[in-house]
Structure formats: structure tokens, C-alpha cells
C-alpha atoms as a PDB file:
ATOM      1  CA  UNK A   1      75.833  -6.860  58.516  1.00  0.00           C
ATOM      2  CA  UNK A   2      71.756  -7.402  59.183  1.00  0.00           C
ATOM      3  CA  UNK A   3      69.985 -10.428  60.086  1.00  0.00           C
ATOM      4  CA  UNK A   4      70.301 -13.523  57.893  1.00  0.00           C
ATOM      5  CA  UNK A   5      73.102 -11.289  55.677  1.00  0.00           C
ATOM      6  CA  UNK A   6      74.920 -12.929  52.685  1.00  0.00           C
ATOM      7  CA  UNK A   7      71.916 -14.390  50.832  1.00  0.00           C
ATOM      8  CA  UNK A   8      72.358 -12.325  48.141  1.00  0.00           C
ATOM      9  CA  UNK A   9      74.666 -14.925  46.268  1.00  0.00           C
ATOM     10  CA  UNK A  10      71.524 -16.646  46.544  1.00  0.00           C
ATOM     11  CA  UNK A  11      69.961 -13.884  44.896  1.00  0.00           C
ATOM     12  CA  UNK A  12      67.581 -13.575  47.423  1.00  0.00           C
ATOM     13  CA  UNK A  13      66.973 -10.339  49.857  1.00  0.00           C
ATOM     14  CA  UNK A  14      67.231  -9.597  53.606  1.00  0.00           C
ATOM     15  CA  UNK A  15      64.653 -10.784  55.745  1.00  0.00           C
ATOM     16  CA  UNK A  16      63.763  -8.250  59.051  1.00  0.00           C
ATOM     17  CA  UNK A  17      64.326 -10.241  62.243  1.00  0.00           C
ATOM     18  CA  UNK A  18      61.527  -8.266  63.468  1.00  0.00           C
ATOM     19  CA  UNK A  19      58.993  -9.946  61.648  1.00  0.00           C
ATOM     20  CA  UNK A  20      60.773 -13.556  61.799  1.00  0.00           C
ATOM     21  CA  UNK A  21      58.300 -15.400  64.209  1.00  0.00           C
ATOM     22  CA  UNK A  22      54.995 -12.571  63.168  1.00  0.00           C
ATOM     23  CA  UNK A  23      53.204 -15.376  60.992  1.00  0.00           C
ATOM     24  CA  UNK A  24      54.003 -17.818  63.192  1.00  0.00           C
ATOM     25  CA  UNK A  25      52.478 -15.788  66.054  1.00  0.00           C
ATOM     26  CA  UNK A  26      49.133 -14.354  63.367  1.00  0.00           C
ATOM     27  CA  UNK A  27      48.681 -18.386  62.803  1.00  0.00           C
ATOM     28  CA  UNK A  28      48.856 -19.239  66.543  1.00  0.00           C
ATOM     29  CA  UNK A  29      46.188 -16.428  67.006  1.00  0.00           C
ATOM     30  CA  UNK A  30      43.840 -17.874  64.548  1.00  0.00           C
ATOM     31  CA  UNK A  31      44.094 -21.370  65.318  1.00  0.00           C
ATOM     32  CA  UNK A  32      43.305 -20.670  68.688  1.00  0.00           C
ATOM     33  CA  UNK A  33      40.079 -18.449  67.715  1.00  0.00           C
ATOM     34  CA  UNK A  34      39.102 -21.122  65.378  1.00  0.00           C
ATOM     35  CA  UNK A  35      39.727 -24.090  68.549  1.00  0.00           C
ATOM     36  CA  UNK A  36      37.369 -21.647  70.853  1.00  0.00           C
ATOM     37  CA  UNK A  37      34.886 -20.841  68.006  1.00  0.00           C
ATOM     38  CA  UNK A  38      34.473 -25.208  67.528  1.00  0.00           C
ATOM     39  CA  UNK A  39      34.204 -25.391  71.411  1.00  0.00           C
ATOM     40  CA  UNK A  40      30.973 -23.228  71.216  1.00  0.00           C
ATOM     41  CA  UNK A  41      29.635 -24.504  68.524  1.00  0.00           C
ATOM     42  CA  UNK A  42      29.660 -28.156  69.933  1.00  0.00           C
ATOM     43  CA  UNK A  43      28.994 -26.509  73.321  1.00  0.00           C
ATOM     44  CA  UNK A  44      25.522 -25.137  71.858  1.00  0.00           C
ATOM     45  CA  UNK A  45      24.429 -28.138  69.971  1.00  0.00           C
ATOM     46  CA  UNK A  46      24.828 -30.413  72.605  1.00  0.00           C
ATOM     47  CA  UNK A  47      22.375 -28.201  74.216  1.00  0.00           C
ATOM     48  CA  UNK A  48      20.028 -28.394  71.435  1.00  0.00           C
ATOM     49  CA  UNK A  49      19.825 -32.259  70.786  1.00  0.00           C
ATOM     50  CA  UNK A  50      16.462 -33.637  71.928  1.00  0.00           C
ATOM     51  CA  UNK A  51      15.708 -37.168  72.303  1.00  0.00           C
ATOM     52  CA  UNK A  52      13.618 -37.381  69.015  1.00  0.00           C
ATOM     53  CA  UNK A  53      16.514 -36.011  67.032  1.00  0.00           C
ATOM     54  CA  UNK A  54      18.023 -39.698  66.851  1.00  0.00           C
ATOM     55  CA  UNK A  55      14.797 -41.145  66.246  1.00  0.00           C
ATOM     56  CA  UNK A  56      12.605 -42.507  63.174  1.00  0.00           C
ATOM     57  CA  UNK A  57       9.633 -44.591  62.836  1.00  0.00           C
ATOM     58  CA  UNK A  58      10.441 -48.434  61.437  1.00  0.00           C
ATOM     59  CA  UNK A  59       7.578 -50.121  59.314  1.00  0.00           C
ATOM     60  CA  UNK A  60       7.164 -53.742  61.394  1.00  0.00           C
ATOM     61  CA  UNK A  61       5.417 -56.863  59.690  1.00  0.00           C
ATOM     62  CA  UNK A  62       3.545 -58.972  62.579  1.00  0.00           C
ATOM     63  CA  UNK A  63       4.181 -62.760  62.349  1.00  0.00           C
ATOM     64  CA  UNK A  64       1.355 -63.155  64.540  1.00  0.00           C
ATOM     65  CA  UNK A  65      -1.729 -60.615  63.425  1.00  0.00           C
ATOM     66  CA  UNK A  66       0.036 -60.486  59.872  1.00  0.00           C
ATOM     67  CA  UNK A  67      -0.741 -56.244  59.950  1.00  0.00           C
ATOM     68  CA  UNK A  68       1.667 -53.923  60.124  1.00  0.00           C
ATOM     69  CA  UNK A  69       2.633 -51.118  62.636  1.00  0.00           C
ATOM     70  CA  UNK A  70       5.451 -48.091  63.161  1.00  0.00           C
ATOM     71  CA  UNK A  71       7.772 -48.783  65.757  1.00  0.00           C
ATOM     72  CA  UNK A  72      10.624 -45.562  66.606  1.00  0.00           C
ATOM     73  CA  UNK A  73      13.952 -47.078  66.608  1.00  0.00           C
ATOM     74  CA  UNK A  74      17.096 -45.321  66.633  1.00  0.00           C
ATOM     75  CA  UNK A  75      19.045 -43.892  63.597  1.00  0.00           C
ATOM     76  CA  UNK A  76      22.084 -45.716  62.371  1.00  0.00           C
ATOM     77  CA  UNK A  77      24.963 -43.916  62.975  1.00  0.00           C
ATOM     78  CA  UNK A  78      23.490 -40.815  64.825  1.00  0.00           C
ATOM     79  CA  UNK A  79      24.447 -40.947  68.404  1.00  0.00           C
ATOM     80  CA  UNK A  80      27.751 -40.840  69.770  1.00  0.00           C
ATOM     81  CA  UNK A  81      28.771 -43.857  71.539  1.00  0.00           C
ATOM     82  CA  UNK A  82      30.140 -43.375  75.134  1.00  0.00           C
ATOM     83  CA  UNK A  83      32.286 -45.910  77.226  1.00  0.00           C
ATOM     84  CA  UNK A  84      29.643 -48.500  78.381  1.00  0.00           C
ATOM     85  CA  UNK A  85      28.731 -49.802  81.762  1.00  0.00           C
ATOM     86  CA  UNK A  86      31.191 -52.053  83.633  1.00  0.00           C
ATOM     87  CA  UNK A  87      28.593 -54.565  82.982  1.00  0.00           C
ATOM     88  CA  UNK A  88      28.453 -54.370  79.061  1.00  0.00           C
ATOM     89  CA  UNK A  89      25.192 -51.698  79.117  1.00  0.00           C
ATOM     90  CA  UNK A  90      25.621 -49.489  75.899  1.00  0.00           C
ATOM     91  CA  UNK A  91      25.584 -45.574  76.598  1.00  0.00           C
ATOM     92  CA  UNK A  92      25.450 -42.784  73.841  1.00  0.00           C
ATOM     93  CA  UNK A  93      25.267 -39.663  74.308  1.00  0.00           C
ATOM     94  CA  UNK A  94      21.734 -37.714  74.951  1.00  0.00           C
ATOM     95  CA  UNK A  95      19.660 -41.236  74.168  1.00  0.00           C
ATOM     96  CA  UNK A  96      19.104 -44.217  76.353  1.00  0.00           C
ATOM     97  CA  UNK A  97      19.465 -46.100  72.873  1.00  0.00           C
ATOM     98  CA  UNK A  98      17.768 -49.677  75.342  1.00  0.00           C
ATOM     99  CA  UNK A  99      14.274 -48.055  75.223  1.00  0.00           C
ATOM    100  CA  UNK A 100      13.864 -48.253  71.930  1.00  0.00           C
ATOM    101  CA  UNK A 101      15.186 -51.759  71.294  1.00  0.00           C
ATOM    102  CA  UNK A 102      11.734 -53.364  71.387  1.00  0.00           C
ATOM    103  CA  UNK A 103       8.671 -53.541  68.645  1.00  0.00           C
ATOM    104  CA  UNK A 104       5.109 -54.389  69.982  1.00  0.00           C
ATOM    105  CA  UNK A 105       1.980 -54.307  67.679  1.00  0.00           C
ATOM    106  CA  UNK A 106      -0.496 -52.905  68.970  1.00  0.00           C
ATOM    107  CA  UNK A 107      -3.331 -54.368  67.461  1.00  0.00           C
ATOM    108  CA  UNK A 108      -2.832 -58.101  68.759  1.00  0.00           C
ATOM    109  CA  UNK A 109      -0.267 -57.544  71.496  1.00  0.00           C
ATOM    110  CA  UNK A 110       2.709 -59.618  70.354  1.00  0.00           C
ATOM    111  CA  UNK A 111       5.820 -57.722  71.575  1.00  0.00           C
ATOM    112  CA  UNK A 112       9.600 -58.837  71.776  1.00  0.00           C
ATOM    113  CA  UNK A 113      12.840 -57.301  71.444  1.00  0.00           C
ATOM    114  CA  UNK A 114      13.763 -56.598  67.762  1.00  0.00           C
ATOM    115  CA  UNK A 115      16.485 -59.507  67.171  1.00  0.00           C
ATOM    116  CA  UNK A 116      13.932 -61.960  68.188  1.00  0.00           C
ATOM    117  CA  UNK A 117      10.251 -60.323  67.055  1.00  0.00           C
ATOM    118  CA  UNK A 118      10.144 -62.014  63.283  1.00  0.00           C
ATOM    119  CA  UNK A 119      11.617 -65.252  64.583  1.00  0.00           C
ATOM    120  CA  UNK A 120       8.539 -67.160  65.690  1.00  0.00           C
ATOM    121  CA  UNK A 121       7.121 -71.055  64.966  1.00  0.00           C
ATOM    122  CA  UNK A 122       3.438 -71.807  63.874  1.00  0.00           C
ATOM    123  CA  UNK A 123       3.467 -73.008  67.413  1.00  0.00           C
ATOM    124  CA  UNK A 124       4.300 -70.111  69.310  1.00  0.00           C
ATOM    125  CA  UNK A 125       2.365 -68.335  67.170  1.00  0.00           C
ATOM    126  CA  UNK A 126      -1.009 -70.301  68.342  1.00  0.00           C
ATOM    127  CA  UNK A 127       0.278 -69.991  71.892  1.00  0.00           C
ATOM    128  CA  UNK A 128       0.267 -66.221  71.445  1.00  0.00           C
ATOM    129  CA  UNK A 129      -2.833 -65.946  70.035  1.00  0.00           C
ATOM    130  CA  UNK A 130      -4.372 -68.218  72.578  1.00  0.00           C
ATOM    131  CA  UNK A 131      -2.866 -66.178  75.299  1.00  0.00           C
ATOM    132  CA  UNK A 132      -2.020 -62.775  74.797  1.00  0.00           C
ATOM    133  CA  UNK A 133      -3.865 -61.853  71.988  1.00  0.00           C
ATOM    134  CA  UNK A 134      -7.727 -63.029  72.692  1.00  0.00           C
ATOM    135  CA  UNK A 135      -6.563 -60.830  76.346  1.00  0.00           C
ATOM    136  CA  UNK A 136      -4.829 -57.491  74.585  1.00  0.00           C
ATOM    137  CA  UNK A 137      -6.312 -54.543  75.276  1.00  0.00           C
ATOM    138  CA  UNK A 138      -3.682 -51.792  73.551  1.00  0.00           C
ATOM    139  CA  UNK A 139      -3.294 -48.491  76.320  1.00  0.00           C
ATOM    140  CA  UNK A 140      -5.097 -45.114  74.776  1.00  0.00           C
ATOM    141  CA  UNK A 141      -1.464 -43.309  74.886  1.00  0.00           C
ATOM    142  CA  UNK A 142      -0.165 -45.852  71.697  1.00  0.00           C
ATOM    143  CA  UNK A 143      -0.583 -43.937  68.882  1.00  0.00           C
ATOM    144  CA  UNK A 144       2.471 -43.940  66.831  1.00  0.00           C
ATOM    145  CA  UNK A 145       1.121 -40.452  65.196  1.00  0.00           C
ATOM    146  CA  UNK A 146       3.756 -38.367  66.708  1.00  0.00           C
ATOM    147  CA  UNK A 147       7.373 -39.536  67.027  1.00  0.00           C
ATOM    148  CA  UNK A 148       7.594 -38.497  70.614  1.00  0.00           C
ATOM    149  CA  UNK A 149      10.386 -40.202  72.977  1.00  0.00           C
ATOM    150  CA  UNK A 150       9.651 -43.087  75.398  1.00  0.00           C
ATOM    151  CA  UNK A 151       9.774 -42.549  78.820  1.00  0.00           C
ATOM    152  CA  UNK A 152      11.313 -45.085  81.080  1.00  0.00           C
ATOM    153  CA  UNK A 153       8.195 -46.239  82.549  1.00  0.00           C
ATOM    154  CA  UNK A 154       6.322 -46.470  78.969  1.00  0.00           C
ATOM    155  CA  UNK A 155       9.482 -48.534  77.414  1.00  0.00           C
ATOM    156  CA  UNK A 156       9.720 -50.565  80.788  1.00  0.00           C
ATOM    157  CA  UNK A 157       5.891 -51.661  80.213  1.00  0.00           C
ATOM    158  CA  UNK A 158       6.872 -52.599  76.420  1.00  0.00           C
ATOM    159  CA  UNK A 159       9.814 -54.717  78.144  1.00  0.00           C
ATOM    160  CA  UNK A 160       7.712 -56.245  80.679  1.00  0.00           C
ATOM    161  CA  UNK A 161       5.033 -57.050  77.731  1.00  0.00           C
ATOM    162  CA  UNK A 162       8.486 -58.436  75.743  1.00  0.00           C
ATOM    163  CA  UNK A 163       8.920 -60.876  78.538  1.00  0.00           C
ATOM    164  CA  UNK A 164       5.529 -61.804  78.868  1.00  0.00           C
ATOM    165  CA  UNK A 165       5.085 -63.308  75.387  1.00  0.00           C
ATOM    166  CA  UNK A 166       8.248 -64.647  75.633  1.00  0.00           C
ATOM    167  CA  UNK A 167       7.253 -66.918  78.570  1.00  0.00           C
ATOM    168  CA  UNK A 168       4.183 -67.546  77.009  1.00  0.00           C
ATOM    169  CA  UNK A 169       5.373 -68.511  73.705  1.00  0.00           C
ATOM    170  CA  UNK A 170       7.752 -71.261  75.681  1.00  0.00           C
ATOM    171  CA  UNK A 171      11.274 -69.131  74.388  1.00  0.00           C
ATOM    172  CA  UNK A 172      14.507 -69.715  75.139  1.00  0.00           C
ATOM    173  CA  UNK A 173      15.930 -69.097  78.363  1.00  0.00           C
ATOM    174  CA  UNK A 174      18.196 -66.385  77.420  1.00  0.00           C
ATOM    175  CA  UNK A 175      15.947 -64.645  75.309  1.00  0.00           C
ATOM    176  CA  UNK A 176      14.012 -64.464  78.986  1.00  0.00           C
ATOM    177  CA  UNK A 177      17.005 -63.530  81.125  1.00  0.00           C
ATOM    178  CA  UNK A 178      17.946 -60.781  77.996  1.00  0.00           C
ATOM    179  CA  UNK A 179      14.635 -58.952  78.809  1.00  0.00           C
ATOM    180  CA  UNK A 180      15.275 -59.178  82.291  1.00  0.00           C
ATOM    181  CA  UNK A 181      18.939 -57.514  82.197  1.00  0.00           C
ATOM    182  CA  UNK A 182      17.747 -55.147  79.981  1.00  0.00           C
ATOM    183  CA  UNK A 183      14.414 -53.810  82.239  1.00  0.00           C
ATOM    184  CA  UNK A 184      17.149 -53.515  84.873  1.00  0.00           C
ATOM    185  CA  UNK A 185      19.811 -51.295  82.551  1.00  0.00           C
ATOM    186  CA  UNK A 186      16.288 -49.420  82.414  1.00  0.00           C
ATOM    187  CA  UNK A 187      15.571 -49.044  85.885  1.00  0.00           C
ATOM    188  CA  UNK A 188      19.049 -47.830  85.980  1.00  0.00           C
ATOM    189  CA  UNK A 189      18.756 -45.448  83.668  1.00  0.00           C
ATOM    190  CA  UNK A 190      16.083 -43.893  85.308  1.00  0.00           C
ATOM    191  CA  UNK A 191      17.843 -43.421  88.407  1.00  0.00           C
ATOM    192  CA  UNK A 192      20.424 -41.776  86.167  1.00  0.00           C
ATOM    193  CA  UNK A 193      17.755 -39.564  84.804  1.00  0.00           C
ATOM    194  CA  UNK A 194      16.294 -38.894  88.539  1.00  0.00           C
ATOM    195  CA  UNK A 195      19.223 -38.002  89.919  1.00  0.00           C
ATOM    196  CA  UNK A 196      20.455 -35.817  86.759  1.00  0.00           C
ATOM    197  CA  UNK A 197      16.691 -33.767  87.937  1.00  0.00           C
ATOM    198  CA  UNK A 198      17.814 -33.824  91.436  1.00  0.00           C
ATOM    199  CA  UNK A 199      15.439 -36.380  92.872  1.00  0.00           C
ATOM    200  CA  UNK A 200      17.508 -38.983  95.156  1.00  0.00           C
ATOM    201  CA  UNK A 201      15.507 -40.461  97.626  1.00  0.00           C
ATOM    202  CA  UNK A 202      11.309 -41.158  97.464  1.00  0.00           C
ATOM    203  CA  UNK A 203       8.853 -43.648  96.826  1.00  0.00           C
ATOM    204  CA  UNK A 204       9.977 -43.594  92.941  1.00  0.00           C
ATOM    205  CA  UNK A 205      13.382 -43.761  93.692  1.00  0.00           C
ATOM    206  CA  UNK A 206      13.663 -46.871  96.056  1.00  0.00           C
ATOM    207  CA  UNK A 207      10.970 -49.115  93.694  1.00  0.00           C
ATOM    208  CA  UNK A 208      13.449 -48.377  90.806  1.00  0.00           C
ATOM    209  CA  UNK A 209      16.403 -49.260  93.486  1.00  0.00           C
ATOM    210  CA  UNK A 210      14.273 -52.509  94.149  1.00  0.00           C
ATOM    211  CA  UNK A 211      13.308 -53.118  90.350  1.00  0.00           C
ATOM    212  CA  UNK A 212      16.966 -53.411  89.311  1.00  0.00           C
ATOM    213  CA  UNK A 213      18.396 -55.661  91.803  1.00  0.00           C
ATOM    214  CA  UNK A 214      15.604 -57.686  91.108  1.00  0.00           C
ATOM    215  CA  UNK A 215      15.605 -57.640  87.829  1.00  0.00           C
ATOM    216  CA  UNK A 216      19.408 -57.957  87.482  1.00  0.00           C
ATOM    217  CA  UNK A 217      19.156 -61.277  89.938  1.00  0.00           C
ATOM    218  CA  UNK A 218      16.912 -63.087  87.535  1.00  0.00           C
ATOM    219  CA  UNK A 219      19.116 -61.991  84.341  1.00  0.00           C
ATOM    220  CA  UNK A 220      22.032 -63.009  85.989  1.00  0.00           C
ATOM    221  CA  UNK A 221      20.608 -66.615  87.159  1.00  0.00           C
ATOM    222  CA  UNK A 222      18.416 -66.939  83.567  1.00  0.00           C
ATOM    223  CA  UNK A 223      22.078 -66.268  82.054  1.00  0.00           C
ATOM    224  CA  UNK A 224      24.104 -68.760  83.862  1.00  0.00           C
ATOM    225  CA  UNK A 225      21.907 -71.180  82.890  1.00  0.00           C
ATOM    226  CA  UNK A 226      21.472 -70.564  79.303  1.00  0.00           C
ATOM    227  CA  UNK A 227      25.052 -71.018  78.945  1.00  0.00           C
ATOM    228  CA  UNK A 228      24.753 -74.090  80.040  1.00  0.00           C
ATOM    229  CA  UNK A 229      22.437 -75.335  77.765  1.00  0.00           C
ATOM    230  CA  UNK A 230      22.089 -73.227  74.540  1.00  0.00           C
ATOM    231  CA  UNK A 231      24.970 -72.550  71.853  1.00  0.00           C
ATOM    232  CA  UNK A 232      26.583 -69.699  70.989  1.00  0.00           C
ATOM    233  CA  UNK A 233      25.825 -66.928  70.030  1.00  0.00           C
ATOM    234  CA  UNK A 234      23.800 -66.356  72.540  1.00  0.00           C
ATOM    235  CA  UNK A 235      21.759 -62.595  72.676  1.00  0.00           C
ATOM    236  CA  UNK A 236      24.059 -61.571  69.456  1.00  0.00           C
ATOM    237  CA  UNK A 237      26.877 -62.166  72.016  1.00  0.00           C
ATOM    238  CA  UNK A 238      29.675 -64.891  71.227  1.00  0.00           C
ATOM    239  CA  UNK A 239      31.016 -67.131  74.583  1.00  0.00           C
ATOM    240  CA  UNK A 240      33.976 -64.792  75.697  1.00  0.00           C
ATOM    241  CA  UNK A 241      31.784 -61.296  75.425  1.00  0.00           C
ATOM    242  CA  UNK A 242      29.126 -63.467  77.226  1.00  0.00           C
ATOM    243  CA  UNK A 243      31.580 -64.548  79.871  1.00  0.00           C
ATOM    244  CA  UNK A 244      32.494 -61.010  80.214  1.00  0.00           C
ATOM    245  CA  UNK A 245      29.012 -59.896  81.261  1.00  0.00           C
ATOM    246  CA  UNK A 246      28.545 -62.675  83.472  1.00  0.00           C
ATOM    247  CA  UNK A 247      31.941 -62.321  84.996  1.00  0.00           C
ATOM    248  CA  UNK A 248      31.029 -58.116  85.641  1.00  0.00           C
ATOM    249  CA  UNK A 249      27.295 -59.229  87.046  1.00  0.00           C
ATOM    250  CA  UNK A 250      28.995 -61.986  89.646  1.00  0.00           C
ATOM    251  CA  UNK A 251      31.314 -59.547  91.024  1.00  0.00           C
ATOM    252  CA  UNK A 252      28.443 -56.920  91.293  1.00  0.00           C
ATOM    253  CA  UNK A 253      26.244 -59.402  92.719  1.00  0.00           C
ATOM    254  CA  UNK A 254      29.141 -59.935  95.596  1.00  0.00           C
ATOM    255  CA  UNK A 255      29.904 -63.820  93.748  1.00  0.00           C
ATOM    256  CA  UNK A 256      33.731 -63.340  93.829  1.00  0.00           C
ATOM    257  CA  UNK A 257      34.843 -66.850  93.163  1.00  0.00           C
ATOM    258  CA  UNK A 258      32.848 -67.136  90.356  1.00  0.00           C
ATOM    259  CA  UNK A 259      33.446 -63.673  88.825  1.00  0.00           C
ATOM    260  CA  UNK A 260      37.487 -64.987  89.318  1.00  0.00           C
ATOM    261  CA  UNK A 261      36.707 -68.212  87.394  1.00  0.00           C
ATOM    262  CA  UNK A 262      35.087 -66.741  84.008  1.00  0.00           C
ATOM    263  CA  UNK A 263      37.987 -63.690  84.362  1.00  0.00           C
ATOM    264  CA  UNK A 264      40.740 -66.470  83.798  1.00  0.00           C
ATOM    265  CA  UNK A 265      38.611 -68.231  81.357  1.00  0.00           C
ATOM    266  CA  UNK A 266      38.947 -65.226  79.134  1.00  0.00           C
ATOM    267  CA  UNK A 267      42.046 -64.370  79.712  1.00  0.00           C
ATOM    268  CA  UNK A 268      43.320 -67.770  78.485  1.00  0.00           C
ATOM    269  CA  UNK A 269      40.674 -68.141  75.920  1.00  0.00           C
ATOM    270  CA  UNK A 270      42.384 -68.177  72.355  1.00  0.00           C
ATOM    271  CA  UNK A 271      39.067 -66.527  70.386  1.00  0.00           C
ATOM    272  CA  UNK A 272      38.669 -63.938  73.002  1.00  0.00           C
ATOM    273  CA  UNK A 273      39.449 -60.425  71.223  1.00  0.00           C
ATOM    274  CA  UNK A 274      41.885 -58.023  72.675  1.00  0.00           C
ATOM    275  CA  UNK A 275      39.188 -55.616  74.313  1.00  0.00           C
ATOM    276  CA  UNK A 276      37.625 -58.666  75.788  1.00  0.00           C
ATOM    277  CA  UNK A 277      40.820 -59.419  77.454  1.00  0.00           C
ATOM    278  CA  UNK A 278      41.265 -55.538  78.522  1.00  0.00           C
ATOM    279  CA  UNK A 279      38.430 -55.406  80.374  1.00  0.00           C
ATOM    280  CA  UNK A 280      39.210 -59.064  81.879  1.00  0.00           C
ATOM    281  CA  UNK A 281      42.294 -57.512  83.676  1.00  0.00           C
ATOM    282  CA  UNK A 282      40.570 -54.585  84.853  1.00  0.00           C
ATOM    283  CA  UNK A 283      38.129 -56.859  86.223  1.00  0.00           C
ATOM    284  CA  UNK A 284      40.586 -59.163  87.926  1.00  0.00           C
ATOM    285  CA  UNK A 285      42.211 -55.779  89.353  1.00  0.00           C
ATOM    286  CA  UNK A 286      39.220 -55.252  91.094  1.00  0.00           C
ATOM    287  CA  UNK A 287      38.750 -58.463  92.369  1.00  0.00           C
ATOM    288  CA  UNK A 288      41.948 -58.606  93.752  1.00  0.00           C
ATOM    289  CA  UNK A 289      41.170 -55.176  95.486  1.00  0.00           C
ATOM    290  CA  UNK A 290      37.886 -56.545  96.907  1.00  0.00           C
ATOM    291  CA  UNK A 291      39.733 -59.500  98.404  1.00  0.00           C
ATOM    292  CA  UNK A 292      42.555 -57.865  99.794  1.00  0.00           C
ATOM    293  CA  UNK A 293      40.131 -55.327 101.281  1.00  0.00           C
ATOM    294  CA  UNK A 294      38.295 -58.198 102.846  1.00  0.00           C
ATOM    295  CA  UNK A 295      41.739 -59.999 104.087  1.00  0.00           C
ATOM    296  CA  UNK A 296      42.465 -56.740 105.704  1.00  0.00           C
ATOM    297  CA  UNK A 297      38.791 -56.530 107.442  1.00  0.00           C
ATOM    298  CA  UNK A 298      39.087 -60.024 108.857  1.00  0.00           C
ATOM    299  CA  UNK A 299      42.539 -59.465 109.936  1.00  0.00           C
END
């Protein structure tokens, strides 16, 4: 009697048991070449992606000068997102996708972060002209001939410029604060890059140390007031996403008690999405590890 015997009522022959599990094992072998060969292949073109590779130039219309101008902004769709900060700051992979989320012409001056650039009032528009245009003087380096990439300090100068007209054009306070947490997201991000290079200590280093805190103190306090006296949505954020990143920025800025307050805010908030609420609870699990840790200090 062999292996698998009496399926010839069936009509159907013997099978050797010797070669029961052999395309079993022959598929095994390939899938595994095929996982490897896709392991390389992502391996090497992460290796090959350059900055510009998620870039294109954008055609801008200026309210203010009425000409128009290139400004690079990043492709729809082409990085991969990553996990963002604990603070809300979006990462994607090989692209610091915040230096590219301002437009600034350079013939008059006018600069502002892209939600807010087309938005202006015949007013504001005066006060520009008034005061940042009859004063422009656009740097030699702004050609927009070749797409190249932005380096922290150029797109922290286009911020800076962002938040200049916004004062000067009397905007709102969170479009103020907004340009303030996002220079210091930059000034992280070039720590990030500084360290990747092996640079962590130096002149550069501990002004872009200083530069964020600073920065991310006058965001935080420009913030906390908006809320207070603008409606939502505020910076394309609704109130519990915006509670979120104030709640993450008091607990970073060592305001416990107040980081506590917004936490349970969201948590019982009925519009607040699921995610929102995630990260709410791993907030509050920190904060009840900070306080615990201080109990046991004092005690």
C-alpha cells in the first residue's frame, strides 16, 4: 500500500510522499527571494531621493504688486508621511515639508504663509506698500531659475519676512503666533539636520537651541490668546486639534496644570475625533508620570 493509496476509485493516481511539501518548500524559496529583492530595492531608493525630488515650482498671483512669481512647494502626494511630533509638527520622510509652506514675491516683498498670502484687504494692502514694499530690497540668491532646495536658514528668513508683514499689515493674532511655532519646528529641524551631520555643540548649535525656545514661547502665548478671542478654525485647525497642540506645548513648556486642563477638555469633548482623544491619553500618561516623579522628588 503507498502513500495516499485507494484513490483510484477516484480515478485519480498515487501521489509520491517525497515530493508532498516540494512546492510548498520551491514557493517558500521564492517568496523569500522576492521579500529580500523589495528590501533592496527600497533600501537603494531611499538612498537616492534628494530634496528636489518632491518639489515643483507654483505660479503665485501678488495681491499686493499684482505680478506674478514661482514659488517651490511640495508635490501632492509624494512624500511619505511619518508619525509627527508630540507637538502636532508634520514629518515625511527625506523633506522638511515646513520650509516650503511659505510664498514671498520678490519684486515688492509681500510674503506670508500660503493659507493666508491671497487673503488680504485694500487696507492691508496700503499698509504693505507703505511699509515693506517702498523698503524691499530682494537678496541676490532669489532667483527662482533653478528648483534648488531651501536651506533652513534661507526658509527661516522667508518665515521671519512672513511675520513681518503680518505685523505690519495689523493680522490676526494667530496668524502671528502660526509663524512663530512654525520658525521654531524650523529651528528644530535644523538641529535634527546638525546632529544627523554630527555637529552637537557650537555657536550654530546653541543660537538654534535659543531660537526655538524663543520662538516656541511666543507661539505658545500668541496661541492661548487667539483662542480666546478668534473663532474656529483657527490655522486650518478646528478647537479640539487646537487644544491638542496647546495642551502638548504647556506640558513642554513645564505648565502642568494647564496642559491637565485642555487634556480633559478633549477627552470629554463630544466633536473631538478618535485620534484626538488617543493622543489626549498618552498625554495625560505623561503628565501623570511627571507628577508622580515630582511627588517622589519632594518626598
Amino acid at each position: 500500500m503507498g502513500f495516499l493509496s485507494g484513490l483510484e476509485k477516484f480515478g485519480l493516481g498515487k501521489i509520491n510522499k517525497e515530493s508532498l511539501f516540494e512546492d510548498d518548500d520551491k514557493a517558500q524559496e521564492l517568496l523569500e527571494k522576492k521579500k529580500e529583492a523589495e528590501k533592496e530595492a527600497a533600501a537603494k531608493q531611499k538612498t537616492e531621493y534628494k530634496e528636489t525630488d518632491f518639489l515643483l515650482f507654483k505660479t503665485v498671483h501678488c495681491p499686493v504688486c499684482d505680478e506674478s512669481f514661482r514659488t517651490r512647494t511640495v508635490k501632492t502626494g509624494k512624500a511619505r508621511r511619518l508619525q509627527p511630533d508630540f507637538d502636532l509638527r508634520p514629518r515625511f520622510s527625506n523633506i522638511d515639508t515646513n520650509k516650503y509652506d511659505v510664498s514671498s514675491c520678490q519684486n515688492c516683498g509681500y510674503t506670508a504663509m500660503h493659507r493666508y498670502f491671497p487673503h488680504l484687504t485694500k487696507g492691508q494692502i496700503t499698509l504693505i506698500k507703505e511699509e515693506v514694499c517702498s523698503k524691499f530690497q530682494a537678496p541676490e540668491n532669489a532667483s527662482e531659475e533653478q528648483l534648488d532646495a531651501y536651506t533652513y536658514e534661507q526658509s527661516i528668513d522667508l518665515y521671519k519676512l512672513a511675520l513681518y508683514n503680518t505685523v505690519v499689515k495689523k493680522g490676526k493674532t494667530s496668524e502671528k503666533a502660526y509663524a512663530c511655532l512654525k520658525i521654531s519646528w524650523l529651528y528644530r529641524g535644523w538641529l535634527e539636520e546638525l546632529e544627523q551631520q554630527g555637529i552637537t555643540d557650537g555657536e550654530v548649535v546653541e543660537n538654534c537651541k535659543k531660537e526655538e525656545a524663543e520662538y516656541y514661547e511666543e507661539a505658545y502665548e500668541g496661541l492661548v490668546k487667539a483662542v480666546a478671542s478668534e473663532s474656529f478654525p483657527m490655522c486650518g485647525m478646528e478647537e479640539s486639534t487646537m487644544n491638542l497642540l496647546l495642551a502638548n506645548m504647556a506640558y513642554k513648556l513645564g505648565k502642568i496644570d494647564v496642559a491637565s486642563k485642555l487634556v480633559s477638555s478633549i477627552l470629554v469633548a463630544p466633536a473631538a475625533s478618535h485620534q484626538a482623544k488617543d493622543r489626549a491619553m498618552d498625554l495625560k500618561e505623561e503628565i501623570l508620570k511627571t507628577i508622580h516623579s515630582e511627588k517622589g522628588v519632594a518626598e
